[in-house]
Protein backbone atom coordinates (compact mmCIF):
# COMPACT_ATOMS: atom_id res chain seq x y z
CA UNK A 1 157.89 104.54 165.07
CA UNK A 2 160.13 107.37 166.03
CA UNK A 3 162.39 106.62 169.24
CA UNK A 4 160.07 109.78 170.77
CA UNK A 5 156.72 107.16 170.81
CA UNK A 6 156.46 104.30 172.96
CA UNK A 7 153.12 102.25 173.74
CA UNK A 8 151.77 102.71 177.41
CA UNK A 9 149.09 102.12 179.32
CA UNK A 10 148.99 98.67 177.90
CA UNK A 11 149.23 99.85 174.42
CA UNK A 12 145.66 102.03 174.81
CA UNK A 13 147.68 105.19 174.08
CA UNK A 14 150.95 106.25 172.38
CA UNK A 15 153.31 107.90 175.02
CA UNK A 16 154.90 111.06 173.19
CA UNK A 17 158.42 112.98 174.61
CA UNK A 18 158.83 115.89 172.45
CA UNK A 19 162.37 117.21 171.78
CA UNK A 20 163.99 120.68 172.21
CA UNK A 21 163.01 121.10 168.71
CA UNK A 22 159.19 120.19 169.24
CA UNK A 23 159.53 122.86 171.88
CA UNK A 24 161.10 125.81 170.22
CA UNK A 25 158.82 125.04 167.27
CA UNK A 26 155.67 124.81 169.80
CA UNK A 27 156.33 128.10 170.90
CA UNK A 28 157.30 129.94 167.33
CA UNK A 29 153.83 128.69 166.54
CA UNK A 30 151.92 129.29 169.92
CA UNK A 31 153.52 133.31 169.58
CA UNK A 32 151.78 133.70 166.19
CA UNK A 33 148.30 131.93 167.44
CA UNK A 34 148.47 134.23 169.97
CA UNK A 35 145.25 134.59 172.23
CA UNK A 36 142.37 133.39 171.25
CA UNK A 37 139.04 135.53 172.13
CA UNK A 38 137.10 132.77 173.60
CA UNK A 39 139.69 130.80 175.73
CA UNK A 40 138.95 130.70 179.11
CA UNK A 41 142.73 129.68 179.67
CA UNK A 42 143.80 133.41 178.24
CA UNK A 43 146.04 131.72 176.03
CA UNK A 44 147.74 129.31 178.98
CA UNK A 45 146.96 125.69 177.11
CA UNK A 46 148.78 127.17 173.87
CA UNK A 47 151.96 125.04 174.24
CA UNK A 48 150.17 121.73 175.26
CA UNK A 49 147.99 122.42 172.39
CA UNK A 50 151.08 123.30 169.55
CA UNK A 51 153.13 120.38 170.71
CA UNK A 52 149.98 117.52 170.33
CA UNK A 53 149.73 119.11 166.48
CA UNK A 54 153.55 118.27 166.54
CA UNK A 55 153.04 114.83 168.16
CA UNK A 56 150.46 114.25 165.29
CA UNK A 57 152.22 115.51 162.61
CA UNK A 58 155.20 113.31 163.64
CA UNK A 59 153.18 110.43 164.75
CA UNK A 60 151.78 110.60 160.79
CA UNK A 61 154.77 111.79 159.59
CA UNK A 62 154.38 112.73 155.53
CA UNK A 63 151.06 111.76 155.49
CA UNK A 64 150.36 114.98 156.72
CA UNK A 65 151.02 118.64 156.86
CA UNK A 66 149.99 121.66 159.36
CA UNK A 67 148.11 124.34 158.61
CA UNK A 68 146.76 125.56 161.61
CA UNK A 69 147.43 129.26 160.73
CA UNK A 70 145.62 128.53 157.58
CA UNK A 71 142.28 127.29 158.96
CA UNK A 72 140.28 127.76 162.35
CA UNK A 73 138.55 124.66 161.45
CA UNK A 74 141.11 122.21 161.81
CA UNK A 75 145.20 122.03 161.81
CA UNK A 76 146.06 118.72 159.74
CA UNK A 77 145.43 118.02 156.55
CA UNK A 78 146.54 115.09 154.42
CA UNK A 79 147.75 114.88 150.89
CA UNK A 80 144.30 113.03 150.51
CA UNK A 81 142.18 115.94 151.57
CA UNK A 82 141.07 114.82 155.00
CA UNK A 83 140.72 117.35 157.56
CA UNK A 84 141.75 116.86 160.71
CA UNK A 85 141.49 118.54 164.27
CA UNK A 86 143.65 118.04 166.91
CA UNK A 87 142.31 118.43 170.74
CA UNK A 88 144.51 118.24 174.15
CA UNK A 89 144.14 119.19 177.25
CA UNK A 90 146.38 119.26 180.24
CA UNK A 91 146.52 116.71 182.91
CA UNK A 92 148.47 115.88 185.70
CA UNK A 93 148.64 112.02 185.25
CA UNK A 94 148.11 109.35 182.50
CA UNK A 95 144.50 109.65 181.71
CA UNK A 96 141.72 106.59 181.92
CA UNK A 97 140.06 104.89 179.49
CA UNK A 98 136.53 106.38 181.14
CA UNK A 99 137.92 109.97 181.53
CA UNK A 100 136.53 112.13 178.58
CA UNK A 101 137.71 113.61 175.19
CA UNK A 102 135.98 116.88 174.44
CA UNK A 103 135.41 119.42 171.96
CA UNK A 104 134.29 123.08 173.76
CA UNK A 105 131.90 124.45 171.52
CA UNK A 106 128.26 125.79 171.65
CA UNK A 107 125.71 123.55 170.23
CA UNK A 108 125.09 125.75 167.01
CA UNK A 109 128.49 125.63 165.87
CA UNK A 110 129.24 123.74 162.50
CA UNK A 111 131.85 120.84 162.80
CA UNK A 112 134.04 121.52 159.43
CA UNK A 113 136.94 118.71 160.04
CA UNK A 114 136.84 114.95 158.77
CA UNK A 115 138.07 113.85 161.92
CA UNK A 116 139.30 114.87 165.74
CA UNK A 117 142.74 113.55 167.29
CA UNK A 118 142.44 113.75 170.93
CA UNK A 119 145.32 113.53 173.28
CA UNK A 120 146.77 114.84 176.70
CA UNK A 121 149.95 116.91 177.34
CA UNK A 122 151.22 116.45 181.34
CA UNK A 123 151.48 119.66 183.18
CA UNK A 124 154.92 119.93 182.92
CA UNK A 125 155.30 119.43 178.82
CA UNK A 126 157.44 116.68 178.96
CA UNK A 127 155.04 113.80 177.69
CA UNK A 128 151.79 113.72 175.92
CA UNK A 129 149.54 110.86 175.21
CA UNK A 130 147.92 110.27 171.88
CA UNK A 131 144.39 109.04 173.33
CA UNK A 132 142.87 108.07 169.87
CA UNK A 133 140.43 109.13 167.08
CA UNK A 134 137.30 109.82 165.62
CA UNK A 135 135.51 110.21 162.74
CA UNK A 136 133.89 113.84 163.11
CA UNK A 137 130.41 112.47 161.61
CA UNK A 138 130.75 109.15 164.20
CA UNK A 139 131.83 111.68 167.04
CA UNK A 140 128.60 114.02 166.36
CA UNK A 141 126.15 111.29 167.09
CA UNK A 142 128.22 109.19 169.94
CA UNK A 143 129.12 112.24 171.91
CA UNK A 144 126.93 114.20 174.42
CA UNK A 145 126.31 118.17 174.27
CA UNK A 146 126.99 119.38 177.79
CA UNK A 147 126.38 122.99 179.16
CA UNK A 148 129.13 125.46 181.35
CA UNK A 149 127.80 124.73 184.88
CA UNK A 150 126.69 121.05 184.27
CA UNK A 151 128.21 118.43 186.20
CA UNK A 152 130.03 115.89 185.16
CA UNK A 153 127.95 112.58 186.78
CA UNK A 154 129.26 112.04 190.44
CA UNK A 155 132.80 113.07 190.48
CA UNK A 156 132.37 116.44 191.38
CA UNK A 157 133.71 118.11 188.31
CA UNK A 158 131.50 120.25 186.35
CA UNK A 159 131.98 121.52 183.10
CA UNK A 160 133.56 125.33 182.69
CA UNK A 161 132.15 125.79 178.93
CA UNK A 162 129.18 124.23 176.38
CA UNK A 163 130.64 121.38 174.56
CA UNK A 164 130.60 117.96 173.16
CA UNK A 165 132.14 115.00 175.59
CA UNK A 166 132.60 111.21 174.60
CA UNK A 167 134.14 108.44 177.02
CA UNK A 168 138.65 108.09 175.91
CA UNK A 169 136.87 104.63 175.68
CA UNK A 170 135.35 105.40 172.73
CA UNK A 171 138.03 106.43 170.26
CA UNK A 172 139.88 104.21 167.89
CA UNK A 173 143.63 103.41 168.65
CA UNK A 174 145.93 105.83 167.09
CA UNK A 175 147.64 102.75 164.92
CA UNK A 176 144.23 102.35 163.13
CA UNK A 177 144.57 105.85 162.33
CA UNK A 178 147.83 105.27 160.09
CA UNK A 179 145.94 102.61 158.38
CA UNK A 180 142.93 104.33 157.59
CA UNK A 181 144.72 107.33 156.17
CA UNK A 182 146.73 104.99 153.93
CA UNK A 183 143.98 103.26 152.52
CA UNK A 184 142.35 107.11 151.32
């Protein structure tokens, strides 16, 4: 594993420091995303969001390659064919096993990746965690469909857009990914 990876959290997730590189590359790549018409961040989780595809991509190193300008659906693809899309969000601390991965989209929206990455990029940029994985078809029917304005049990946070949520809990351990892509 590259020196940029280390285990915390007890080994639940992969701690990621990305380099000057990962940054100026994060932000060649966020400047030719540039806004997307339905973010609700106007275009302020960019960065976090370019350097987890670089975490990923580094993490699976030439098992992969990125072609998020290629493809709204997803931005990783193996040499095998398997789709996959990468979430994070921003957070201000290490996240918890019961805290929740999500994918904002409306309930009629077609899934068209193989699987979902999910990870966490502190609010200063200077470490993500790689949270885990899922298969997309295994995340459809584990997950639960939340509306904008729903809350969020009893911790006072309630949800800002429609989307699918599933316990960090939940996800398989980022290793396992490496070993299922090599057996495809």
């Amino acid at each position: 594993m590259l020196d940029q990876f280390k285990p915390v959290a007890g080994g639940k997730f992969i701690e990621f420091r990305p380099s000057g590189e990962d940054f100026k590359l994060a932000a060649e790549r966020s400047e030719r995303m540039g806004v997307l018409a339905n973010s609700y961040t106007r275009g302020a989780g960019r960065m976090a969001g370019m350097l987890g595809e670089i975490a990923v991509e580094k993490f699976l190193g030439d098992k992969i390659n990125h072609c998020g300008e290629l493809s709204k659906s997803y931005d990783l693809i193996t040499h095998s064919g398997i789709s996959i899309e990468v979430k994070t969000k921003t957070a201000r601390t290490i996240p918890k096993l019961e805290y929740s991965a999500s994918v904002e989209m409306k309930r009629t929206h077609m899934f068209e990746n193989d699987l979902f990455v999910f990870l966490r990029c502190h609010d200063s940029s200077v470490k993500l965690w790689l949270l885990g994985w899922i298969k997309t078809d295994s995340f459809k029917r584990r997950s639960e469909f939340k509306k904008a304005g729903e809350p969020d049990g009893d911790n006072g946070f309630t949800y800002r857009v429609d989307g699918y949520h599933i316990p960090i809990s939940k996800l398989k351990k980022m290793g396992d990914l490496q070993s299922y892509l090599g057996s495809c």
